[in-house]
Protein backbone atom coordinates (compact mmCIF):
# COMPACT_ATOMS: atom_id res chain seq x y z
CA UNK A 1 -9.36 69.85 78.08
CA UNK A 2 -10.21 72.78 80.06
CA UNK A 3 -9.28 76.23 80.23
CA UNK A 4 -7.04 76.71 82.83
CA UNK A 5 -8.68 79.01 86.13
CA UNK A 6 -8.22 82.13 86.40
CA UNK A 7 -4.99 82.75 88.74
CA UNK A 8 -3.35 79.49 87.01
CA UNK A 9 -0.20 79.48 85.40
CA UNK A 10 -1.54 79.16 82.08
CA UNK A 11 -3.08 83.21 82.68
CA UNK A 12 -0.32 85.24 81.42
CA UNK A 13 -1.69 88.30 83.26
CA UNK A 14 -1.07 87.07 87.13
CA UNK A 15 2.31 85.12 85.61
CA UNK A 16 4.05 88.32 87.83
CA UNK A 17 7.21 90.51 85.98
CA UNK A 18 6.93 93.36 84.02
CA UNK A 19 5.04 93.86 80.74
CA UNK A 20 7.25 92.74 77.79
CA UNK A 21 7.36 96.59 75.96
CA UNK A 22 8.89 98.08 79.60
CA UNK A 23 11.17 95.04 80.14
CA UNK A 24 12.39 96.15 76.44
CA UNK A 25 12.55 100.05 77.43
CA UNK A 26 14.84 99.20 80.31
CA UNK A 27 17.06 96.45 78.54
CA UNK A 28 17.43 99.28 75.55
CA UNK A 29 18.35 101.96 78.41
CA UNK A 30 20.52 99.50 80.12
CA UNK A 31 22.42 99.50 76.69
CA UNK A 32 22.63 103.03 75.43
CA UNK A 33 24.23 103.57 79.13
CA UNK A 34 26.77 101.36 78.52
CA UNK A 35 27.65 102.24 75.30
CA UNK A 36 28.00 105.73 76.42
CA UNK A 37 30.39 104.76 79.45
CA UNK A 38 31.86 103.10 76.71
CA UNK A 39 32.45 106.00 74.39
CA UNK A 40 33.23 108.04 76.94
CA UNK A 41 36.61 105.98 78.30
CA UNK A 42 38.02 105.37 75.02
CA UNK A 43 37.86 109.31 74.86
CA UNK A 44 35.48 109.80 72.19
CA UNK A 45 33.43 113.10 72.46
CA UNK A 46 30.66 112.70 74.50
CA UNK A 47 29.93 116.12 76.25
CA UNK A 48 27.86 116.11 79.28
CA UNK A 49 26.75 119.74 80.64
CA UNK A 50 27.77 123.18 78.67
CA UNK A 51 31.28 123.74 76.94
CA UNK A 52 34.11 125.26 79.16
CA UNK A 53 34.72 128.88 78.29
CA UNK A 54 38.42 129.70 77.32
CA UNK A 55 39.22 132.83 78.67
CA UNK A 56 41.75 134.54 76.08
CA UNK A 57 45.46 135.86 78.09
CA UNK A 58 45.73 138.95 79.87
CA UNK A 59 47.30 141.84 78.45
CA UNK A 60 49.69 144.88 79.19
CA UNK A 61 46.69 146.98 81.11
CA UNK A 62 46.25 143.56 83.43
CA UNK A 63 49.78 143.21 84.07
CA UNK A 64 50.38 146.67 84.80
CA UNK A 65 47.63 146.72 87.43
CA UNK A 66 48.81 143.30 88.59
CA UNK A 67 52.28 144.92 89.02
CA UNK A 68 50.59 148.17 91.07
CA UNK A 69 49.01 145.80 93.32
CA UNK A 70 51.76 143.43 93.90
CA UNK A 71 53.67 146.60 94.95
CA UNK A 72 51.24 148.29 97.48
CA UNK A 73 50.52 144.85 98.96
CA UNK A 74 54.10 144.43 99.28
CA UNK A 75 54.70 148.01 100.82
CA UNK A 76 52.00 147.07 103.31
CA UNK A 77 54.42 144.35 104.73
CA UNK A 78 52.06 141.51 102.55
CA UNK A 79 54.12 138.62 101.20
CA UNK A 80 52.84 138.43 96.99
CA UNK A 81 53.02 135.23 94.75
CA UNK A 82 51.13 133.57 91.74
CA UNK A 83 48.87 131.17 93.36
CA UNK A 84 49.98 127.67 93.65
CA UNK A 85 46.27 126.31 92.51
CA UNK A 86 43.72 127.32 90.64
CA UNK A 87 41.26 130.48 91.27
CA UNK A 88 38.24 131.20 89.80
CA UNK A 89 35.51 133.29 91.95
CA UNK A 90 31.68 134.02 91.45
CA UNK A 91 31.42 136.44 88.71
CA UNK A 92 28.82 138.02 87.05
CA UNK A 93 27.80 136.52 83.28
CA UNK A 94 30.03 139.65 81.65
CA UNK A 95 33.37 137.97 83.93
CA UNK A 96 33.19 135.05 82.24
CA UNK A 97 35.03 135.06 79.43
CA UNK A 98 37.20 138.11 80.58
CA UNK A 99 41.09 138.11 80.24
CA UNK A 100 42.47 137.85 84.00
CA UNK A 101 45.46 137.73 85.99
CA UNK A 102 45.50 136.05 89.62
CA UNK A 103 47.81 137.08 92.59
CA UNK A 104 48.00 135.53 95.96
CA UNK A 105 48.82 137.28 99.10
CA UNK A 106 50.40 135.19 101.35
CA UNK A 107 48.57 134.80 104.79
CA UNK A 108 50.11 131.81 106.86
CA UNK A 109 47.00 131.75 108.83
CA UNK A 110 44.98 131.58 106.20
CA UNK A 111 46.38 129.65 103.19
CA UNK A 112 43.30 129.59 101.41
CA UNK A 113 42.56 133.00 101.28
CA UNK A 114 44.14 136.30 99.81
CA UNK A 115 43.66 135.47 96.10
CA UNK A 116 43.03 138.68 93.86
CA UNK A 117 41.37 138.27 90.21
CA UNK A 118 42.50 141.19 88.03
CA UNK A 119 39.90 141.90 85.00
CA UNK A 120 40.87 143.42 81.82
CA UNK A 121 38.17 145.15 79.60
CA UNK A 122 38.95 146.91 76.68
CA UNK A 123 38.36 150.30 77.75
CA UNK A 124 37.57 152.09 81.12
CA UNK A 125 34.31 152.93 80.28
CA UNK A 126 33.52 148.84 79.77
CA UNK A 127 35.44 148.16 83.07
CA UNK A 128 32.92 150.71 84.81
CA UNK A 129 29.86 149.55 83.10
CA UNK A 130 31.03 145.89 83.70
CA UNK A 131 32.25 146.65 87.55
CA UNK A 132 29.12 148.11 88.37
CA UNK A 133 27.09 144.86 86.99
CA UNK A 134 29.41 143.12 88.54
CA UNK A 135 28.45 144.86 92.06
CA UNK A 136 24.72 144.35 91.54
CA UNK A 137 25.27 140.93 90.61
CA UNK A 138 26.68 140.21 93.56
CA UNK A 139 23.89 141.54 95.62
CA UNK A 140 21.33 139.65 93.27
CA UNK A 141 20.26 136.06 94.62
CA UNK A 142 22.16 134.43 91.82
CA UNK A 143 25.33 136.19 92.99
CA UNK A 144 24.70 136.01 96.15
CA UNK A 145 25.06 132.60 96.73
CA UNK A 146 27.91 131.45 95.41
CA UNK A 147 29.36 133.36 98.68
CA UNK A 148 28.68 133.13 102.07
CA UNK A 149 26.48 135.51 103.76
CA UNK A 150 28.64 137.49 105.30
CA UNK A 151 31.25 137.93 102.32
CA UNK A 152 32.61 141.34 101.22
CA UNK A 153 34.01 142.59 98.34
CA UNK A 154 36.86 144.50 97.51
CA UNK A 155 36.15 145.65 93.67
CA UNK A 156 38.00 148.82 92.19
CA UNK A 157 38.56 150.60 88.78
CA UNK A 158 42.14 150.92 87.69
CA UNK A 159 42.09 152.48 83.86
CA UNK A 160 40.51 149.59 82.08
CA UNK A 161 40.99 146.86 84.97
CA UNK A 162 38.95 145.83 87.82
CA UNK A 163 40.71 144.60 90.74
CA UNK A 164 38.18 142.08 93.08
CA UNK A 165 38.84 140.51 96.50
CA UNK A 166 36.17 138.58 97.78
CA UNK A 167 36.42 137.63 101.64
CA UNK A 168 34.86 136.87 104.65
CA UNK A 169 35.20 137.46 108.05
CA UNK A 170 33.26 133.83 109.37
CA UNK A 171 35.37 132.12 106.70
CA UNK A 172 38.96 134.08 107.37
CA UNK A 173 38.66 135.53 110.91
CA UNK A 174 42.56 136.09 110.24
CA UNK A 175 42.85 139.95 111.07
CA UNK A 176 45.74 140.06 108.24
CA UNK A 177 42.07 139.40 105.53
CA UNK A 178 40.48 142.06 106.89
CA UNK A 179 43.79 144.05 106.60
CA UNK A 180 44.52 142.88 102.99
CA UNK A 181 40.74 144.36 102.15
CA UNK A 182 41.41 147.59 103.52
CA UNK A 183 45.16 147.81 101.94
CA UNK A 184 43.58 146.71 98.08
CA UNK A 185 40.80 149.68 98.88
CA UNK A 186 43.36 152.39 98.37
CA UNK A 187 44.15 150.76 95.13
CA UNK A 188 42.44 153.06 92.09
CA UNK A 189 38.67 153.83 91.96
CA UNK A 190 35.77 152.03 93.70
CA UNK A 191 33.53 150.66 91.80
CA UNK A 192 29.64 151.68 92.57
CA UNK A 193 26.09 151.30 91.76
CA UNK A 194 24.26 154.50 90.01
């Protein structure tokens, strides 16, 4: 009998399909990723990306300065609440993990706006040092864009706190923003770069 011609059937090179070590990478792939969709339903720890960061309470400083604020907003004629979801904003690395109150001044025109993050440091030397990373941060690239271009900030000293309103005029062209900005910058010290 004769060896079959090249191009036959019998030449396992032209018999078409995949090699028989990457058919075995992508079956073993094909496994591991259901296994971990697997896992990862019946609630057993598979962690994708880094770990959240648990930001410890607030204390008396941040409550006090929440307190101030809620008061001048409210003598300014600005309705005051604790938000009814969730606000975190840009912040610089040293924010992070930073105790933090959140108010809400109530804009009807603007419902998704007026939210005010009040930091707590442990002394006002740390809440200087940390405001004024915080402001050149925010005018670093990686700060930068986690706003939109024309965003301003509101960001004051008040004893060991920071108080910070980010807004912007494209986003919340609601005069009562631009208002709310100018009433929380007669609130302590500003906050500025050396």
């Amino acid at each position: 009998m004769t060896a079959p011609a090249p191009g036959d059937m019998g030449d396992r090179r032209s018999a078409g399909g995949p090699p028989w070590w990457l058919a075995a990478i992508a079956i073993g792939t094909l496994v591991i990723g259901v296994a971990l969709v697997a896992a990862q339903s019946l609630g057993i720890g598979v962690a994708v990306g880094p770990p959240a960061v648990t930001v410890p309470p607030a204390g008396d400083a941040a409550q006090r300065t929440h307190d101030q604020v809620a008061r001048t907003l409210e003598a300014a004629g600005f309705q005051v609440q604790d938000p009814q979801d969730p606000f975190r904003p840009g912040e610089s690395p040293a924010l992070v993990s930073v105790p933090r109150l959140v108010l809400q001044a109530v804009l009807p025109n603007s419902p998704q706006a007026g939210y005010v993050v009040i930091y707590e440091l442990p002394s006002a030397g740390d809440a200087d040092s940390v405001g004024r990373d915080f402001v050149s941060y925010l005018a670093s690239g990686p700060g930068a864009i986690q706003y939109p271009r024309d965003a301003q900030f509101v960001i004051r000293r008040v004893g060991q706190t920071l108080v910070f309103f980010p807004w912007s005029p494209q986003v919340s062209p609601d005069p009562e923003v631009a208002r709310l900005a100018a009433t929380l910058s007669a609130v302590g010290d500003p906050v500025t770069t050396p």
